[in-house]
C-alpha atoms as a PDB file:
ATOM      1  CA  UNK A   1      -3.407   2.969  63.919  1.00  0.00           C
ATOM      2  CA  UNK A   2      -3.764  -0.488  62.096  1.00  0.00           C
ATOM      3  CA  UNK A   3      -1.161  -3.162  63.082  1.00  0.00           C
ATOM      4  CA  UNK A   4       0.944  -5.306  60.539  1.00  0.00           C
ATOM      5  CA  UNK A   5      -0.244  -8.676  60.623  1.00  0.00           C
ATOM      6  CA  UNK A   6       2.612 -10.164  62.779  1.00  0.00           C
ATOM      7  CA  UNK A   7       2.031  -7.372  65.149  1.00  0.00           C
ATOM      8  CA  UNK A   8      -1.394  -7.698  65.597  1.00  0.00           C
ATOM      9  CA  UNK A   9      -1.172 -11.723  65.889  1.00  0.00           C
ATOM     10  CA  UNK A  10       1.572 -11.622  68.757  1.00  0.00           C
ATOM     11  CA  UNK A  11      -0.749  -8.863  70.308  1.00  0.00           C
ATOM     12  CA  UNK A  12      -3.806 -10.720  70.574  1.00  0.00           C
ATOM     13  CA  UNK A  13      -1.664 -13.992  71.551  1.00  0.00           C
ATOM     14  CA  UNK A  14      -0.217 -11.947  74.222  1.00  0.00           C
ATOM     15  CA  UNK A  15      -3.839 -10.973  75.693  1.00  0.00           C
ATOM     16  CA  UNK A  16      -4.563 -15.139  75.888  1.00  0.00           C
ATOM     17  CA  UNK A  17      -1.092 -15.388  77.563  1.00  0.00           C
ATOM     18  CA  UNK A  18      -2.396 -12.716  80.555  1.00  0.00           C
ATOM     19  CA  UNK A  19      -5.642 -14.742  80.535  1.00  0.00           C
ATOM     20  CA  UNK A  20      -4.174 -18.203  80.810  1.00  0.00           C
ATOM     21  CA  UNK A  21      -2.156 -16.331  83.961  1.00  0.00           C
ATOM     22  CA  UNK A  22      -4.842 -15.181  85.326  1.00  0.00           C
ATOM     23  CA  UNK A  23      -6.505 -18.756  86.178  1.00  0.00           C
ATOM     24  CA  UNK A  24      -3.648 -19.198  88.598  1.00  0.00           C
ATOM     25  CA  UNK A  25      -5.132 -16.299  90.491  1.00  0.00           C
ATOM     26  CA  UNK A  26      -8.702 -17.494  89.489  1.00  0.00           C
ATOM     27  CA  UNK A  27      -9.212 -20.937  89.201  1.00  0.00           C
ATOM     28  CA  UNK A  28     -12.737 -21.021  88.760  1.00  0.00           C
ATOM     29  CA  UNK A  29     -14.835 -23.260  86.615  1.00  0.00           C
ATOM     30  CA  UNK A  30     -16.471 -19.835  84.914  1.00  0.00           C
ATOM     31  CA  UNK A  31     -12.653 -18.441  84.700  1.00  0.00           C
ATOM     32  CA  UNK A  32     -11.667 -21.611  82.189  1.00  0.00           C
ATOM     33  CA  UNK A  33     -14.564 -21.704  80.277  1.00  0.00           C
ATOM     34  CA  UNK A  34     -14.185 -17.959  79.398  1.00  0.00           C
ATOM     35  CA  UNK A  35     -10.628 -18.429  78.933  1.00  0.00           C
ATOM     36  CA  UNK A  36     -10.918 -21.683  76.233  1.00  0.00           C
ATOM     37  CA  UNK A  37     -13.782 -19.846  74.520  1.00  0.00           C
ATOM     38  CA  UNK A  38     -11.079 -16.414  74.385  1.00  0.00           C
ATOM     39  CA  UNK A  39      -8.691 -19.008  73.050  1.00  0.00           C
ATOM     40  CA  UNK A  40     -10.731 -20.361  70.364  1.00  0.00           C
ATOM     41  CA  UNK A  41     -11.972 -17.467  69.029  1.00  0.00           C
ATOM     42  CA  UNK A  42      -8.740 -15.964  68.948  1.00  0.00           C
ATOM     43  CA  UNK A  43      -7.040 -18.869  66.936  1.00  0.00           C
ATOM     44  CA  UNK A  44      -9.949 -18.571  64.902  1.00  0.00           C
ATOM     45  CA  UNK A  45      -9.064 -14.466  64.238  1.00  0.00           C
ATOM     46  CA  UNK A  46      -4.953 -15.084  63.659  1.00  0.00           C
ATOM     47  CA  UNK A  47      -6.176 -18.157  60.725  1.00  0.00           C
ATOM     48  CA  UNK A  48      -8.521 -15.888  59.194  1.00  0.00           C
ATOM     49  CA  UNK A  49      -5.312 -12.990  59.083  1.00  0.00           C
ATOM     50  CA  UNK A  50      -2.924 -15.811  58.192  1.00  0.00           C
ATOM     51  CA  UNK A  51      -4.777 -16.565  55.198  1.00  0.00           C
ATOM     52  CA  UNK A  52      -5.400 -13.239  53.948  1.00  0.00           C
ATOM     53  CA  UNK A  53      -2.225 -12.029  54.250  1.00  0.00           C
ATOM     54  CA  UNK A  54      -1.234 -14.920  51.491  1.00  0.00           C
ATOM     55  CA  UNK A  55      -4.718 -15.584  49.679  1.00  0.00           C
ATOM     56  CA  UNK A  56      -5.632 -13.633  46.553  1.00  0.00           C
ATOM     57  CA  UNK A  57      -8.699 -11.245  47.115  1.00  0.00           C
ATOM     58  CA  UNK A  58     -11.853 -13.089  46.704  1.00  0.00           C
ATOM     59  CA  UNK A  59     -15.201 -12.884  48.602  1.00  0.00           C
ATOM     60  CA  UNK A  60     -17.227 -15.473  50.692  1.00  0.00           C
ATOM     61  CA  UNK A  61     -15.704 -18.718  51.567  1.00  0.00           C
ATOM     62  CA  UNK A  62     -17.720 -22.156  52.826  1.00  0.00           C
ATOM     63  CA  UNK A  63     -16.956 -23.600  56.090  1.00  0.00           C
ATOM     64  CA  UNK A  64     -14.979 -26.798  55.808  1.00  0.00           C
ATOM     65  CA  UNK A  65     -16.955 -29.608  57.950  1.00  0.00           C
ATOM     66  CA  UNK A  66     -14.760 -32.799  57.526  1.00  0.00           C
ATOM     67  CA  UNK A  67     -11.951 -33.726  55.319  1.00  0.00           C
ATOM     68  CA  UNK A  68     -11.873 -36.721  53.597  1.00  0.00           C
ATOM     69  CA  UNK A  69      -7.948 -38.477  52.737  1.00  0.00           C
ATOM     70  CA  UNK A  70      -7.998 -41.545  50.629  1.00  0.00           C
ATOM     71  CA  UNK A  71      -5.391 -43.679  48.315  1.00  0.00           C
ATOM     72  CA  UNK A  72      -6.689 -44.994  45.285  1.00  0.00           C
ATOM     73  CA  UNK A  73      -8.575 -47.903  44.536  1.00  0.00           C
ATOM     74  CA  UNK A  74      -7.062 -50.289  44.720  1.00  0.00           C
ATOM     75  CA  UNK A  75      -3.752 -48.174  45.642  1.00  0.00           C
ATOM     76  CA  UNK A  76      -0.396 -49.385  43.633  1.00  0.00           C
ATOM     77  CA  UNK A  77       2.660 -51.486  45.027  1.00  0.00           C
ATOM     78  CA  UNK A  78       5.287 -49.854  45.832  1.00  0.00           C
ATOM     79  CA  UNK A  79       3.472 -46.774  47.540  1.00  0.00           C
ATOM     80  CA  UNK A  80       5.074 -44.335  49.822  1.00  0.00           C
ATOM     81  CA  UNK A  81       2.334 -41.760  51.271  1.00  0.00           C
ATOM     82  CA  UNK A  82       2.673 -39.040  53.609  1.00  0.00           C
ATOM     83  CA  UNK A  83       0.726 -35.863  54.608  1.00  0.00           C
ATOM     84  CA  UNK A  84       0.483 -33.925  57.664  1.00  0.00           C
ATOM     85  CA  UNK A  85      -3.068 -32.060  57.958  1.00  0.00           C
ATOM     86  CA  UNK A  86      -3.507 -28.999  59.998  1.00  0.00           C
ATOM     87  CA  UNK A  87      -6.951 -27.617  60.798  1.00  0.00           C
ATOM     88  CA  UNK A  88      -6.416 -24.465  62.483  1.00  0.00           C
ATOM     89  CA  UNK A  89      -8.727 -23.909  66.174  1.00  0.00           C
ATOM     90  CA  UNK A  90      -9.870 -27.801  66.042  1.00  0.00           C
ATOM     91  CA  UNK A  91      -9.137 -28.507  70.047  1.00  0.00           C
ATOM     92  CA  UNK A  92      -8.693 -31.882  69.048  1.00  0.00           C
ATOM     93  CA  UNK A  93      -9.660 -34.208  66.185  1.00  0.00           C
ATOM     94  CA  UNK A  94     -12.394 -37.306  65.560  1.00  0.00           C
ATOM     95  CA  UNK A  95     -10.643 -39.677  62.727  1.00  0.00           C
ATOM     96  CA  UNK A  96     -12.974 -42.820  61.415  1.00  0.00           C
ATOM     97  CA  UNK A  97     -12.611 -45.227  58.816  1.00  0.00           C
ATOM     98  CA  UNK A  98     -14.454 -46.334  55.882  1.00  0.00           C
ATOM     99  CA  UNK A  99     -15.593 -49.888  56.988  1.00  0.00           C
ATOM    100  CA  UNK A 100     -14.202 -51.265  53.545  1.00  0.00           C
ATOM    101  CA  UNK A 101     -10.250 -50.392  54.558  1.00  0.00           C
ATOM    102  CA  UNK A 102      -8.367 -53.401  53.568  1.00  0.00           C
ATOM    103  CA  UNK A 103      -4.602 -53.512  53.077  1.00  0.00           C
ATOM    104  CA  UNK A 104      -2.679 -56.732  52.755  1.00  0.00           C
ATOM    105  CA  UNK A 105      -1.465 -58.866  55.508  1.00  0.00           C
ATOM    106  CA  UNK A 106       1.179 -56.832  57.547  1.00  0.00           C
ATOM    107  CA  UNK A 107       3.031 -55.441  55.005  1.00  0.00           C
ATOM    108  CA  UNK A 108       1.366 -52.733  53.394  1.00  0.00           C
ATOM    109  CA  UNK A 109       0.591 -50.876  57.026  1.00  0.00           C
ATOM    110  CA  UNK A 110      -0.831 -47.216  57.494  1.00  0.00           C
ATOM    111  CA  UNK A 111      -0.268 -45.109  60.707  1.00  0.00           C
ATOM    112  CA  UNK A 112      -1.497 -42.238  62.312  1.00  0.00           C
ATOM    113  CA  UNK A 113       1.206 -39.768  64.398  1.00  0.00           C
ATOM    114  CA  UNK A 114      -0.271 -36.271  65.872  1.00  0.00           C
ATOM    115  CA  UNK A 115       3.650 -35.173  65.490  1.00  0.00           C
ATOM    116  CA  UNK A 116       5.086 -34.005  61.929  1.00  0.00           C
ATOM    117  CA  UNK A 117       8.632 -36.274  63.098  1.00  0.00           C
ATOM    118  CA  UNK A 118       6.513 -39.569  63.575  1.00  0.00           C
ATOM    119  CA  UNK A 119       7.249 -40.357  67.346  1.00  0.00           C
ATOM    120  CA  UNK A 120       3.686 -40.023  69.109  1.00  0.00           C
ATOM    121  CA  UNK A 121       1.798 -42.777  67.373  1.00  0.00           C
ATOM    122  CA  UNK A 122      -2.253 -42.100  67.260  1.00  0.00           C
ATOM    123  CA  UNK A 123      -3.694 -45.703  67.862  1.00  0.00           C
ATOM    124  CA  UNK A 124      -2.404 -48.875  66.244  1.00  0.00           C
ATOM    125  CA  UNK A 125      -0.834 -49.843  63.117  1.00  0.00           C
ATOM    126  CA  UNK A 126      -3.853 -50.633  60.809  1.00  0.00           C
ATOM    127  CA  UNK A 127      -3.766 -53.234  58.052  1.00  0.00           C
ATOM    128  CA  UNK A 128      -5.134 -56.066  57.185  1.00  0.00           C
ATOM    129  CA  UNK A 129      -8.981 -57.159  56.035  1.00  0.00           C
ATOM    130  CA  UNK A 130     -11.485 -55.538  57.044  1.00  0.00           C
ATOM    131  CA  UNK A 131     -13.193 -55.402  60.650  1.00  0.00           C
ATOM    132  CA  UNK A 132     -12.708 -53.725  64.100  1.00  0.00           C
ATOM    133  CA  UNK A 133      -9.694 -56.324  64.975  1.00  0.00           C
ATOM    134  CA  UNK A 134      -7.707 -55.025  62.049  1.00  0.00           C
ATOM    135  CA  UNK A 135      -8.996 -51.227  61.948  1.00  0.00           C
ATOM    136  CA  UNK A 136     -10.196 -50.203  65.505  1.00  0.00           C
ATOM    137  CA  UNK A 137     -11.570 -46.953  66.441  1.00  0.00           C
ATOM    138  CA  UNK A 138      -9.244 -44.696  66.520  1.00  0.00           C
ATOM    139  CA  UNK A 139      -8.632 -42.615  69.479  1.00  0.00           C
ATOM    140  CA  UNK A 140      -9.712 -38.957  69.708  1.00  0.00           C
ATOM    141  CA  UNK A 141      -6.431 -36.666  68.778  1.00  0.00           C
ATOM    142  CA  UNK A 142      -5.359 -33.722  71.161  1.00  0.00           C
ATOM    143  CA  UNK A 143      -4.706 -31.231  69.015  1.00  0.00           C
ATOM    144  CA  UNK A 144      -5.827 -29.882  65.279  1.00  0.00           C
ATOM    145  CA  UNK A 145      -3.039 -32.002  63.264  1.00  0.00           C
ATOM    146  CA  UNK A 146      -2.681 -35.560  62.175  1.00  0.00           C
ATOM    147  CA  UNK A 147       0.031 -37.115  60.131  1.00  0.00           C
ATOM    148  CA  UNK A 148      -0.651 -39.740  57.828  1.00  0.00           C
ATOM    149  CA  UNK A 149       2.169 -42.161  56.740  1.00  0.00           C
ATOM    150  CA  UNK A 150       1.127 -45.288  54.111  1.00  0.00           C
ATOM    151  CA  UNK A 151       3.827 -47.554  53.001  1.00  0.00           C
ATOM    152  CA  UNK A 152       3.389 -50.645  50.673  1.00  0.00           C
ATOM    153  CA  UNK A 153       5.504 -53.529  49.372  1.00  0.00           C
ATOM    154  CA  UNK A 154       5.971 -54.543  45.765  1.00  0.00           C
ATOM    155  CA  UNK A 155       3.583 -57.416  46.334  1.00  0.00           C
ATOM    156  CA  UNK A 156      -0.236 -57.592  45.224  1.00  0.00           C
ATOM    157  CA  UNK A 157      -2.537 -54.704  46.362  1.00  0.00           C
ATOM    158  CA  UNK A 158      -5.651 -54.377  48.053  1.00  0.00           C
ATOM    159  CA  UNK A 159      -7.993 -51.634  48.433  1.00  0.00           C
ATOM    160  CA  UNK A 160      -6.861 -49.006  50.776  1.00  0.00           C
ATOM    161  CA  UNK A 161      -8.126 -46.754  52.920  1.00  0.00           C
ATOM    162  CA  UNK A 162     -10.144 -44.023  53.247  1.00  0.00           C
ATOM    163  CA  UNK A 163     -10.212 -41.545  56.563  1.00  0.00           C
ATOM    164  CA  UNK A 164     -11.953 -38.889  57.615  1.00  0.00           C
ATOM    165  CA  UNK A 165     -11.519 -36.497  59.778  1.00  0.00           C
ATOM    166  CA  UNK A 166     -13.545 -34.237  61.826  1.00  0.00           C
ATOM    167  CA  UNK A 167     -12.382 -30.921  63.439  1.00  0.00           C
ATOM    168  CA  UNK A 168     -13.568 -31.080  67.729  1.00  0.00           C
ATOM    169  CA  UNK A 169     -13.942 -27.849  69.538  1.00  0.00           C
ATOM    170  CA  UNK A 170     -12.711 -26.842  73.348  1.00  0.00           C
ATOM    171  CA  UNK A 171     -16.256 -28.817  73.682  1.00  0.00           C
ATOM    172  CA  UNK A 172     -15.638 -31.669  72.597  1.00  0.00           C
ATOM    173  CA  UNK A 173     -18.658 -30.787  69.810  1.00  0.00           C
ATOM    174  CA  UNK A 174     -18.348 -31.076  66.205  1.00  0.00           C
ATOM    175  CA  UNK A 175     -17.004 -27.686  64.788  1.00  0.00           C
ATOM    176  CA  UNK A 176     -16.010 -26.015  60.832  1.00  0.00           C
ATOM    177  CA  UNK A 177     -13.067 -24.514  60.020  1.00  0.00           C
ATOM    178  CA  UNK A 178     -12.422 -22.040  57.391  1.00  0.00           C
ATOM    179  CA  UNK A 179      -9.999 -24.274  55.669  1.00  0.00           C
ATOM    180  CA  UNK A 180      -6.934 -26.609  56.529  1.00  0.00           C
ATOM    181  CA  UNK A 181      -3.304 -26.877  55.929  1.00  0.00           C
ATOM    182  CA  UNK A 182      -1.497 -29.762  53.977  1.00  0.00           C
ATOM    183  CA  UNK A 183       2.044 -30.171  54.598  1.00  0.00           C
ATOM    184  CA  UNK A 184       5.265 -32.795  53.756  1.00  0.00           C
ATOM    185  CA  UNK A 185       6.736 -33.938  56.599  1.00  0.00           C
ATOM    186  CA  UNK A 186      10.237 -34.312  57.557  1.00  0.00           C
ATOM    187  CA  UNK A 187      10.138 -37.704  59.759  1.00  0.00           C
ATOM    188  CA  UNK A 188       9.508 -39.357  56.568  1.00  0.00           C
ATOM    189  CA  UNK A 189      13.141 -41.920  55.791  1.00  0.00           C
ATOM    190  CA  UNK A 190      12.573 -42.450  52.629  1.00  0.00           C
ATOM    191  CA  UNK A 191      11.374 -40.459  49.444  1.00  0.00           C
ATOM    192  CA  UNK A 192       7.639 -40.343  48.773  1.00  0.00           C
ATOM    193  CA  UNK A 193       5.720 -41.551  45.864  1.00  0.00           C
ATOM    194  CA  UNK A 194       1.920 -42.597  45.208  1.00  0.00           C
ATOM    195  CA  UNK A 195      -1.315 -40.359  45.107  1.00  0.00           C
ATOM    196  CA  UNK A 196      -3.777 -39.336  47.830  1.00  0.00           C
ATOM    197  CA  UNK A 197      -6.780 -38.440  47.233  1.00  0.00           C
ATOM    198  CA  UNK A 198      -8.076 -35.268  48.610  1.00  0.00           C
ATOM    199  CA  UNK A 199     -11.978 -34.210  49.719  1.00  0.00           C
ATOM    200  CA  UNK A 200     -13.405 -31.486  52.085  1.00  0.00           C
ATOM    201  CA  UNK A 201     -16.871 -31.397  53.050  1.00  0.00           C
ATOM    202  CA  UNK A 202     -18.641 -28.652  53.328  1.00  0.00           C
ATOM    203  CA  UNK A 203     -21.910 -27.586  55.677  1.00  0.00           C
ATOM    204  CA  UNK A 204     -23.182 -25.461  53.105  1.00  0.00           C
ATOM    205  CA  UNK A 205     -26.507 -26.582  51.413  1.00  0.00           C
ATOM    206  CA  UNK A 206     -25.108 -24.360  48.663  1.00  0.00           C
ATOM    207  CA  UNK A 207     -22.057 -26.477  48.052  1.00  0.00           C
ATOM    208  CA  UNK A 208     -23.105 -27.262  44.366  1.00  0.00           C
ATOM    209  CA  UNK A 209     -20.832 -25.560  42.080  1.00  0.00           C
ATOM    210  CA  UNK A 210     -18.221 -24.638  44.873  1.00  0.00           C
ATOM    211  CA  UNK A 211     -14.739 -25.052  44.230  1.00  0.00           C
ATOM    212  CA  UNK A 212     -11.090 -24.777  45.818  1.00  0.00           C
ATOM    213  CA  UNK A 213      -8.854 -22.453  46.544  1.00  0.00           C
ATOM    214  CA  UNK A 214      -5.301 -23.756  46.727  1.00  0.00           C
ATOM    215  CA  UNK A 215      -2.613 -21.338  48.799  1.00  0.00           C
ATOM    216  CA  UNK A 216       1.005 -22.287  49.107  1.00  0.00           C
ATOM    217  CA  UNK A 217       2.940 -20.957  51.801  1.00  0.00           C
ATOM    218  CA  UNK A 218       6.391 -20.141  49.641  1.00  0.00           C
ATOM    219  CA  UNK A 219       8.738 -19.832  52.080  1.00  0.00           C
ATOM    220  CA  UNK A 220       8.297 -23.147  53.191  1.00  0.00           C
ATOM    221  CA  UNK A 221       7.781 -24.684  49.368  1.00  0.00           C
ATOM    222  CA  UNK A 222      10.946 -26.089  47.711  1.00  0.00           C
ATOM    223  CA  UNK A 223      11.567 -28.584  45.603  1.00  0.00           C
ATOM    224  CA  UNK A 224      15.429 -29.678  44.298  1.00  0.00           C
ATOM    225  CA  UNK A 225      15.820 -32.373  42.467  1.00  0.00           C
ATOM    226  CA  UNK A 226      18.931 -34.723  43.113  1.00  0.00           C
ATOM    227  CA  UNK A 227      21.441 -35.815  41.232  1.00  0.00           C
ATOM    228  CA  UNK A 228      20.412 -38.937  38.759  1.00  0.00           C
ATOM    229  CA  UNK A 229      23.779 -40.952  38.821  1.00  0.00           C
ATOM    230  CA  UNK A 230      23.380 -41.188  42.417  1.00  0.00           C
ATOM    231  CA  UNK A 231      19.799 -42.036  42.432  1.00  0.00           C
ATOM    232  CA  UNK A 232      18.183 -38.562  43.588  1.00  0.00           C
ATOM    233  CA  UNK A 233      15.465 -38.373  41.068  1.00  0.00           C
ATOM    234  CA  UNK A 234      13.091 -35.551  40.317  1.00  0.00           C
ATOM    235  CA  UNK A 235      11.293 -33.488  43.462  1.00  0.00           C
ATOM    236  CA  UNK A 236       7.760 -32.442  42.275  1.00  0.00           C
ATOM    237  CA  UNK A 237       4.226 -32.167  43.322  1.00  0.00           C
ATOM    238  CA  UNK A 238       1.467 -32.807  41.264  1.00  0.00           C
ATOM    239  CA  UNK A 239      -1.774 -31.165  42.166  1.00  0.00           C
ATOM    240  CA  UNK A 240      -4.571 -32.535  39.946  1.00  0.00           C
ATOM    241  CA  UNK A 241      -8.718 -32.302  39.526  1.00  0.00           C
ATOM    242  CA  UNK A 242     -11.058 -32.436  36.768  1.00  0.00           C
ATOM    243  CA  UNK A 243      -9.995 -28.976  35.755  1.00  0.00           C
ATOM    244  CA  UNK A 244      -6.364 -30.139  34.761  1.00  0.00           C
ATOM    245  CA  UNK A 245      -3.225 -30.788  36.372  1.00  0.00           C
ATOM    246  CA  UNK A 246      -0.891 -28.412  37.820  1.00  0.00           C
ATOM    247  CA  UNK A 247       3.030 -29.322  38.636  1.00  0.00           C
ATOM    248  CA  UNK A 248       5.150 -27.563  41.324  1.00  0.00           C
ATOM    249  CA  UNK A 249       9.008 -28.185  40.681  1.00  0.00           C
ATOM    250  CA  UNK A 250      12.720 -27.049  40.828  1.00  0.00           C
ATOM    251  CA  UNK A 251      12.070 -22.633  39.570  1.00  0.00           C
ATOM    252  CA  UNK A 252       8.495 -23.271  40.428  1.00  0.00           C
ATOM    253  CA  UNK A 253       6.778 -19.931  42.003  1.00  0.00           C
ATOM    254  CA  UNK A 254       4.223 -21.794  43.705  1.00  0.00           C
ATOM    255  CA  UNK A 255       1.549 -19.882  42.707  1.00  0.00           C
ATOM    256  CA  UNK A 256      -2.348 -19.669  44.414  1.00  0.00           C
ATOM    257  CA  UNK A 257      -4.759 -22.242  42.434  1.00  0.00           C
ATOM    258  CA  UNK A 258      -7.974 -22.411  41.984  1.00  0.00           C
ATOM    259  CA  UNK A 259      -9.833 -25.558  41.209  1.00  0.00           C
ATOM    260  CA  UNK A 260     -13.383 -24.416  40.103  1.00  0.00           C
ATOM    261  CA  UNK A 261     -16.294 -26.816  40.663  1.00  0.00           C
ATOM    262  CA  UNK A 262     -14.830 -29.254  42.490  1.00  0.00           C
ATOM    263  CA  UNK A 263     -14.168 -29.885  46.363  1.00  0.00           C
ATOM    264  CA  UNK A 264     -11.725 -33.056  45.653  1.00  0.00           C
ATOM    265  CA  UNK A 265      -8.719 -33.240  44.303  1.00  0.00           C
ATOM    266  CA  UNK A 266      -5.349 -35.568  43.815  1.00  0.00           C
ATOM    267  CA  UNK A 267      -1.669 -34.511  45.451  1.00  0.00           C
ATOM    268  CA  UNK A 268       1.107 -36.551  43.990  1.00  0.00           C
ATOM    269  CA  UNK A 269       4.415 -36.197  46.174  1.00  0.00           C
ATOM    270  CA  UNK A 270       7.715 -37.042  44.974  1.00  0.00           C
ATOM    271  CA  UNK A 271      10.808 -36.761  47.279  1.00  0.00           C
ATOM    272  CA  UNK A 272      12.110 -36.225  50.816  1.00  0.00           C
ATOM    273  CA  UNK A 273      11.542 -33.150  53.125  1.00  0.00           C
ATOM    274  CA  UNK A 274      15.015 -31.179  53.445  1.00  0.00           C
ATOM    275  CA  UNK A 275      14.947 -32.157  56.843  1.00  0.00           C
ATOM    276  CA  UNK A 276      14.527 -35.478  56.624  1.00  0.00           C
ATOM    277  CA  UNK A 277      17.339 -37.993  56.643  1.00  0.00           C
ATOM    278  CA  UNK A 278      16.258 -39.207  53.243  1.00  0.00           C
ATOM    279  CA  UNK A 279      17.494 -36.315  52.050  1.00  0.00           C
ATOM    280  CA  UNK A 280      20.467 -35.653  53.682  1.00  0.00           C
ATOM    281  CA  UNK A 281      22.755 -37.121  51.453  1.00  0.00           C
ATOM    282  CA  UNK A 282      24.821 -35.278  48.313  1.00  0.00           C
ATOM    283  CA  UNK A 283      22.912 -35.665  45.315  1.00  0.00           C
ATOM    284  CA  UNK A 284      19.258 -36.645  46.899  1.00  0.00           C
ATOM    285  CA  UNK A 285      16.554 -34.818  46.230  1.00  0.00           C
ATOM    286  CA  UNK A 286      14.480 -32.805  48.270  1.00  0.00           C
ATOM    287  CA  UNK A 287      10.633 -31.870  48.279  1.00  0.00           C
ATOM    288  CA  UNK A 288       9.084 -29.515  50.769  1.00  0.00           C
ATOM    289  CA  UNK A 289       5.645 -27.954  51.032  1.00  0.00           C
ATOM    290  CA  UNK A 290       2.884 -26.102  52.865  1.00  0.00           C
ATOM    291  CA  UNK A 291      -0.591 -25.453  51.427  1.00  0.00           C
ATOM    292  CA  UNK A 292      -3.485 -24.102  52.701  1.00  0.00           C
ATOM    293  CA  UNK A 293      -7.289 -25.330  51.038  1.00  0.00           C
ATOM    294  CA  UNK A 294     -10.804 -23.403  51.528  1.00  0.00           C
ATOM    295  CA  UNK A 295     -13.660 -23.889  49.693  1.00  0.00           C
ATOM    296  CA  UNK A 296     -14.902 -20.729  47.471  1.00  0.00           C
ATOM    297  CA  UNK A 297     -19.133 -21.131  47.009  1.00  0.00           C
ATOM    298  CA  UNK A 298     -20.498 -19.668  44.151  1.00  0.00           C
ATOM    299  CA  UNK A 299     -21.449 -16.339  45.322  1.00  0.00           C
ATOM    300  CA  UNK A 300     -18.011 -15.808  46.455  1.00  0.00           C
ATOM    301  CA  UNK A 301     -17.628 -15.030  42.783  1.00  0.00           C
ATOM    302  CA  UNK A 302     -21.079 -12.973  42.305  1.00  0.00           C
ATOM    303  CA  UNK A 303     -20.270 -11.046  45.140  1.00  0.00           C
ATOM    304  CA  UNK A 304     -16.772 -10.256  44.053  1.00  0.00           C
ATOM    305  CA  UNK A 305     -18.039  -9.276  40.575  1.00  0.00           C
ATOM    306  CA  UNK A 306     -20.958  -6.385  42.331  1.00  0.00           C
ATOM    307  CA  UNK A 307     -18.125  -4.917  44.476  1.00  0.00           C
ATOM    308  CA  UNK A 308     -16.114  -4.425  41.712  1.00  0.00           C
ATOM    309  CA  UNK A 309     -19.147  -3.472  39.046  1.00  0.00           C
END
């Protein structure tokens, strides 16, 4: 018979777990190799059922080659950014920088942490003009997640950053995923505010005219907005592209949305994760959220259409 989704993913995770085991018993360099491929195309099988099991029907779906995060240009004062990015199987993660990245003097600082809490710092602080003193290579990230955490005073601006990043497979060889997860994160101290900007490139030479699909994950979306006497302020997200703007708040049912003809796109986060300490205070507000993007080419929708002609 056919296995609910959470039954079938802890099965298959269990068959890794025996094969993991088993190098104990087999320690040979054929024995890991088998093993890391098993793992890798298993994480690839439990994403693909994770998304499905949340995604609205659709059809074919382009295969996400690098993701590109960026503030704006130049970004404002007084910016708080930050973003944790998940992209499911990546054994590990290549993150460069546009050579222009510029932020002023010491203040205005961005920094990398493959932990959602902000503890295990990726690299160095970056800021400051630009050059390879200021904005060194960064180092390659163990793992498939990065958080990204911007702050800025209320002085002058400069022009930002721009990263991207490039999923790495048990190989160490470039690799595409079928999408990626955005998420708030709850080492964050203080309440977020200022825009990222949002791009995912594709390996598809049929990329023109593809668009987004936007999935929330709504038991881990919330947003409560704090009391305004006591200086809470409004929780909200903003999602927005050239085909509007869409805003997630306090009664908001986080619904799936799709951002035709476009692969970039602008998240606006106001507030605190619940679990932060930001928001652990009566009256503050709290913002939490969990999205997963994939890229929808146009035959996704001509194929879609002849199934159901």
């Amino acid at each position: 018979g056919q296995l609910a989704g959470s039954d079938a993913n802890w099965t298959v995770k269990h068959q890794v777990v025996r094969a993991q085991l088993g190098l104990k018993d087999h320690p040979d360099e054929e024995g890991k190799t088998n093993v890391m491929l098993l793992s890798e195309h298993t994480c690839r099988l439990l994403d693909s059922m994770a998304v499905r099991a949340v995604a609205p029907p659709s059809s074919r779906r382009g295969g996400v080659r690098r993701v590109c995060l960026e503030t704006k240009h130049n970004y404002a004062s007084n910016t708080r950014l930050a973003l944790r990015v998940t992209i499911p199987c990546a054994a590990s993660l290549s993150v460069t920088f546009d050579p222009r990245n510029s932020t002023k003097g010491g203040s205005d600082v961005l920094t990398l942490f493959s932990d959602s809490h902000m503890k295990e710092l990726v690299g160095v602080p970056y800021h400051g003009p630009p050059g390879a003193q200021n904005w060194p290579a960064v180092p390659v990230v163990r793992g498939g997640a990065l958080t990204i955490y911007f702050e800025s005073d209320d002085g002058p601006p400069d022009w930002g950053y721009r990263i991207f990043i490039q999923p790495l497979g048990g190989d160490g060889k470039a690799i595409s995923s079928a999408g990626m997860w955005f998420e708030s994160v709850p080492g964050v101290l203080h309440p977020t505010r200022g825009k990222h900007d949002i791009s995912l490139l594709t390996d598809s030479p049929r990329s023109s005219g593809a668009g987004l699909m936007l999935t929330f994950d709504r038991a881990a979306c919330a947003a409560v907005s704090g009391s305004a006497r006591q200086g809470g302020g409004r929780a909200s997200l903003k999602v927005s592209s050239a085909a509007g703007k869409h805003s997630y708040q306090g009664g908001s049912y986080w619904k799936p949305l799709a951002l035709p003809r476009s692969l970039s796109f602008t998240v606006q986060a106001k507030g605190s994760s619940s679990a932060s300490p930001a928001a652990a205070g009566a009256g503050s507000s709290s913002l939490d959220f969990r999205f997963f993007v994939e890229i929808l080419t146009p035959e996704s929708d001509e194929a879609a259409s002849a199934s159901t002609g």
